[in-house]
Protein backbone atom coordinates (compact mmCIF):
# COMPACT_ATOMS: atom_id res chain seq x y z
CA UNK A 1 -130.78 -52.02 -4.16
CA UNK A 2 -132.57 -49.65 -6.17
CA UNK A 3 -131.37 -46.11 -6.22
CA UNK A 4 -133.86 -44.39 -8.27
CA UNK A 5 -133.90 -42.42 -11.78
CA UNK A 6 -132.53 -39.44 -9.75
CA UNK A 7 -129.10 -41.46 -8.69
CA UNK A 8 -125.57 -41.24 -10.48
CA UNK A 9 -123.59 -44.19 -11.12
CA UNK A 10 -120.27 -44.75 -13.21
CA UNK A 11 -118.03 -47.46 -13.94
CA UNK A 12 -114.48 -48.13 -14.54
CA UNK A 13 -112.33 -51.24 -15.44
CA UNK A 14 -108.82 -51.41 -15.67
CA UNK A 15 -106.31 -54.67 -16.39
CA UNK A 16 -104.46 -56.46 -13.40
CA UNK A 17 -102.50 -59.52 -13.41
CA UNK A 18 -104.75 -62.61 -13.44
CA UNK A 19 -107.76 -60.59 -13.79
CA UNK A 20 -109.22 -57.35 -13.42
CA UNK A 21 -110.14 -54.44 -11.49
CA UNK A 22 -113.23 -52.36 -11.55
CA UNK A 23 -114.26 -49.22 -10.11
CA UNK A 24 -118.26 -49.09 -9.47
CA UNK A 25 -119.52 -45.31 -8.35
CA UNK A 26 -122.84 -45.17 -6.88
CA UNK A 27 -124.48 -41.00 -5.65
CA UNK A 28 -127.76 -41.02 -4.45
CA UNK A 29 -129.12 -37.00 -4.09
CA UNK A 30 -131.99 -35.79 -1.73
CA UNK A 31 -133.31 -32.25 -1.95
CA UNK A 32 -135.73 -30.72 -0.21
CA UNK A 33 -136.56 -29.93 3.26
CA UNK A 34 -134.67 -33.26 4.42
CA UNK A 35 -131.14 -33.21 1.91
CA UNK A 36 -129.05 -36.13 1.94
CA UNK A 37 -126.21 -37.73 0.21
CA UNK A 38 -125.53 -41.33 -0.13
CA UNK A 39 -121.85 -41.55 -1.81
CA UNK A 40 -120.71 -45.14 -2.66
CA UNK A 41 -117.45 -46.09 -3.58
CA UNK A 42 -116.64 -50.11 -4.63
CA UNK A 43 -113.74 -51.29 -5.51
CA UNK A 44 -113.60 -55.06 -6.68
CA UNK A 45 -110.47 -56.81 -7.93
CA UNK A 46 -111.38 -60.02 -9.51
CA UNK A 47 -108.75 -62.75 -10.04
CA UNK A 48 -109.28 -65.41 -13.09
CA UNK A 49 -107.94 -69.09 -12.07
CA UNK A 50 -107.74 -71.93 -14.50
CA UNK A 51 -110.44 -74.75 -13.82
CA UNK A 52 -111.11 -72.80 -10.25
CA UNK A 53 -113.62 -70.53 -9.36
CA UNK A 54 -112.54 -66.68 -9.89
CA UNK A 55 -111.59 -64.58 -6.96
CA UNK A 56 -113.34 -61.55 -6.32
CA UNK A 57 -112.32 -59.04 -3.59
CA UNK A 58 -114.83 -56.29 -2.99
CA UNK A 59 -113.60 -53.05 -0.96
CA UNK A 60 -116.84 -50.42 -0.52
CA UNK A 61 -116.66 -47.25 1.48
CA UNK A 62 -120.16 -45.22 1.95
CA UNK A 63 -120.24 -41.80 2.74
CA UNK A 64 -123.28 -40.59 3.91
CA UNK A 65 -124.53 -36.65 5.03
CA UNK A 66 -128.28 -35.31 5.94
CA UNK A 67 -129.12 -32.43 6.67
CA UNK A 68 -132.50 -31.09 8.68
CA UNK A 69 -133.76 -27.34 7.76
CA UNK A 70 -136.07 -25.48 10.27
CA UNK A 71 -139.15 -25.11 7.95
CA UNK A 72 -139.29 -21.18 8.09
CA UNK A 73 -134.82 -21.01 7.68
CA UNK A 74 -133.77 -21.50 4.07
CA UNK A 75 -129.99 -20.51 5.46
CA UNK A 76 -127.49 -22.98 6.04
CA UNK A 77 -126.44 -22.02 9.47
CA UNK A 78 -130.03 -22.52 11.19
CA UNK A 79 -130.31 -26.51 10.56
CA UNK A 80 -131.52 -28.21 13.21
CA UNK A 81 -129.40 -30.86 12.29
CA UNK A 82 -126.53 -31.48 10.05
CA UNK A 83 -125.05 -35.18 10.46
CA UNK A 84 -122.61 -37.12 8.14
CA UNK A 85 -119.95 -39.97 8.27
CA UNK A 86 -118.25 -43.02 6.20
CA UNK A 87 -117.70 -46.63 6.88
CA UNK A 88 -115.57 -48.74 4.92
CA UNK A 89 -116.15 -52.79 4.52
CA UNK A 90 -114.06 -55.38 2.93
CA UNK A 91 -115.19 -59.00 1.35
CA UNK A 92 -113.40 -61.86 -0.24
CA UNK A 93 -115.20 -64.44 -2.10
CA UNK A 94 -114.38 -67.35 -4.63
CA UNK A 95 -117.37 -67.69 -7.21
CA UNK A 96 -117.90 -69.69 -10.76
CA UNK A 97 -117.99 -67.32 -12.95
CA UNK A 98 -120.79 -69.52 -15.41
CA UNK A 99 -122.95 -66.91 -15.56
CA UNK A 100 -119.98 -63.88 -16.26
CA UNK A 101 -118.64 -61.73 -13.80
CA UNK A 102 -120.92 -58.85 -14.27
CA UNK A 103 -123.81 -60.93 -12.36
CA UNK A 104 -121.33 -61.89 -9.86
CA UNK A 105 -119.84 -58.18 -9.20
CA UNK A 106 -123.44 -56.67 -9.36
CA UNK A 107 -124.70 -59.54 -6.27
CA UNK A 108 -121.63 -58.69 -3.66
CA UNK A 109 -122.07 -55.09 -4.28
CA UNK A 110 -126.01 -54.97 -4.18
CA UNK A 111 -125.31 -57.14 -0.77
CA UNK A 112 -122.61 -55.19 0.12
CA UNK A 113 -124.12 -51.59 0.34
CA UNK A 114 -128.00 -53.56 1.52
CA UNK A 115 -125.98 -54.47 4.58
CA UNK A 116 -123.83 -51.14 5.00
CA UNK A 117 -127.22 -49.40 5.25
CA UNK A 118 -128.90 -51.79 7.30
CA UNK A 119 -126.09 -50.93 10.19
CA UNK A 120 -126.21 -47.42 9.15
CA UNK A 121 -129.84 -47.90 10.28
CA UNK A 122 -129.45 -49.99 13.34
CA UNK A 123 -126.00 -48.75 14.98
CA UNK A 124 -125.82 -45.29 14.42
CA UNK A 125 -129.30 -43.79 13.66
CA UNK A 126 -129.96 -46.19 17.05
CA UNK A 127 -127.21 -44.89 18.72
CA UNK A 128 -127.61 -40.97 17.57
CA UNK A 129 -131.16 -41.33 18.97
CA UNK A 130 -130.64 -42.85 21.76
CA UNK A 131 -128.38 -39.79 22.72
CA UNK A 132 -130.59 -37.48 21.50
CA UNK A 133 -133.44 -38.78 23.73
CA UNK A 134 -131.08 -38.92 27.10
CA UNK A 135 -129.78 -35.22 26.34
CA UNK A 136 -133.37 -33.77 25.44
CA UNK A 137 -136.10 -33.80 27.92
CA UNK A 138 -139.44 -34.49 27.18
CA UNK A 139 -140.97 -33.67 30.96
CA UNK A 140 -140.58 -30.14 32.60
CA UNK A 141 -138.47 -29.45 35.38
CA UNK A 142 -141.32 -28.68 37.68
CA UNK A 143 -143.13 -31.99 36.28
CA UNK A 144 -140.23 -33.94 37.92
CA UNK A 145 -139.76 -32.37 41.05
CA UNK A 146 -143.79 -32.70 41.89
CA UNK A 147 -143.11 -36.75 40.74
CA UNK A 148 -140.46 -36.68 42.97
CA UNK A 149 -142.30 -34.83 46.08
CA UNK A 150 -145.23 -37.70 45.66
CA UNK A 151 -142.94 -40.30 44.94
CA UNK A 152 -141.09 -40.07 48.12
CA UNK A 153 -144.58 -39.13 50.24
CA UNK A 154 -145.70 -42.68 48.72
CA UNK A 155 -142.47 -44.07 49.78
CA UNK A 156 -142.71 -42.44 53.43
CA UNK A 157 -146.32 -43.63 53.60
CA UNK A 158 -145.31 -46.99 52.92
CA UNK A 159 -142.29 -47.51 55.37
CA UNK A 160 -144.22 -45.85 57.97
CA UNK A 161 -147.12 -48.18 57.85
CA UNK A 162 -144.95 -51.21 57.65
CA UNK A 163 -144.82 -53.30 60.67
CA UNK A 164 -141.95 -53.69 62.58
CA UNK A 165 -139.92 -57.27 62.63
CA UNK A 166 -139.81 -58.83 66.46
């Protein structure tokens, strides 16, 4: 996952027993008309075994906010929209360590946060649309009713003309 030139990301390791711990901080910045944040926190504990694969345990938690400005409004309260939320994931994995942890820790988390976003996409943005659509109207009032007036003269036509069962 590429986060551009414009991102912030900081990393901190720490001794545990059997292994280690790191803390890997990933903020992503929008500005502009369309502001967002993208706030990643991964945790990954990583447990050395003799002549076994190493255990890595990968805890992420993505906090994400956008905001929408009306294009004349520069003032915070006049957004047309201002949504934001988190969603935390867990993983457990046992992987050779041949080719050094830091490969190993930079795969789950690059898979990690590809799939967070990926059902950020799909569940919620789905989901906050789909409400959107069924609250909004895209049809007038008076467009209705007249569909409704011809629909039921179609549908009084039609029973009317239909032949009675002997």
């Amino acid at each position: 996952m590429y986060y551009g030139e414009d991102a912030l990301s900081s990393v901190y390791v720490w001794d545990i027993d059997n292994g280690f711990a790191a803390a890997i901080l990933i903020k992503k910045t929008m500005l502009g008309e369309n502001n967002g944040c993208w706030d990643a926190i991964n945790i990954m504990e990583v447990t050395e075994r003799l002549g076994r694969p190493s255990h890595y345990k990968l805890t992420t938690t993505v906090m994400t906010r956008m905001q929408h400005k009306k294009e004349e409004s520069q003032v915070l309260s006049e957004y047309e929209m201002n949504i934001g939320g988190s969603i935390m994931r867990q993983k457990e994995e046992d992987l050779h360590s041949d080719n050094g942890h830091v490969v190993n820790i930079g795969q789950l988390v690059e898979g990690m946060e590809n799939n967070i976003r990926q059902q950020i996409e799909s569940v919620y943005f789905g989901k906050t649309r789909d409400i959107v659509n069924g609250v909004r109207s895209l049809t007038q009032l008076s467009q209705k009713k007249q569909f409704s007036r011809v629909m039921n003269a179609e549908l009084s036509g039609a029973i009317s003309k239909r032949k009675p069962q002997e």
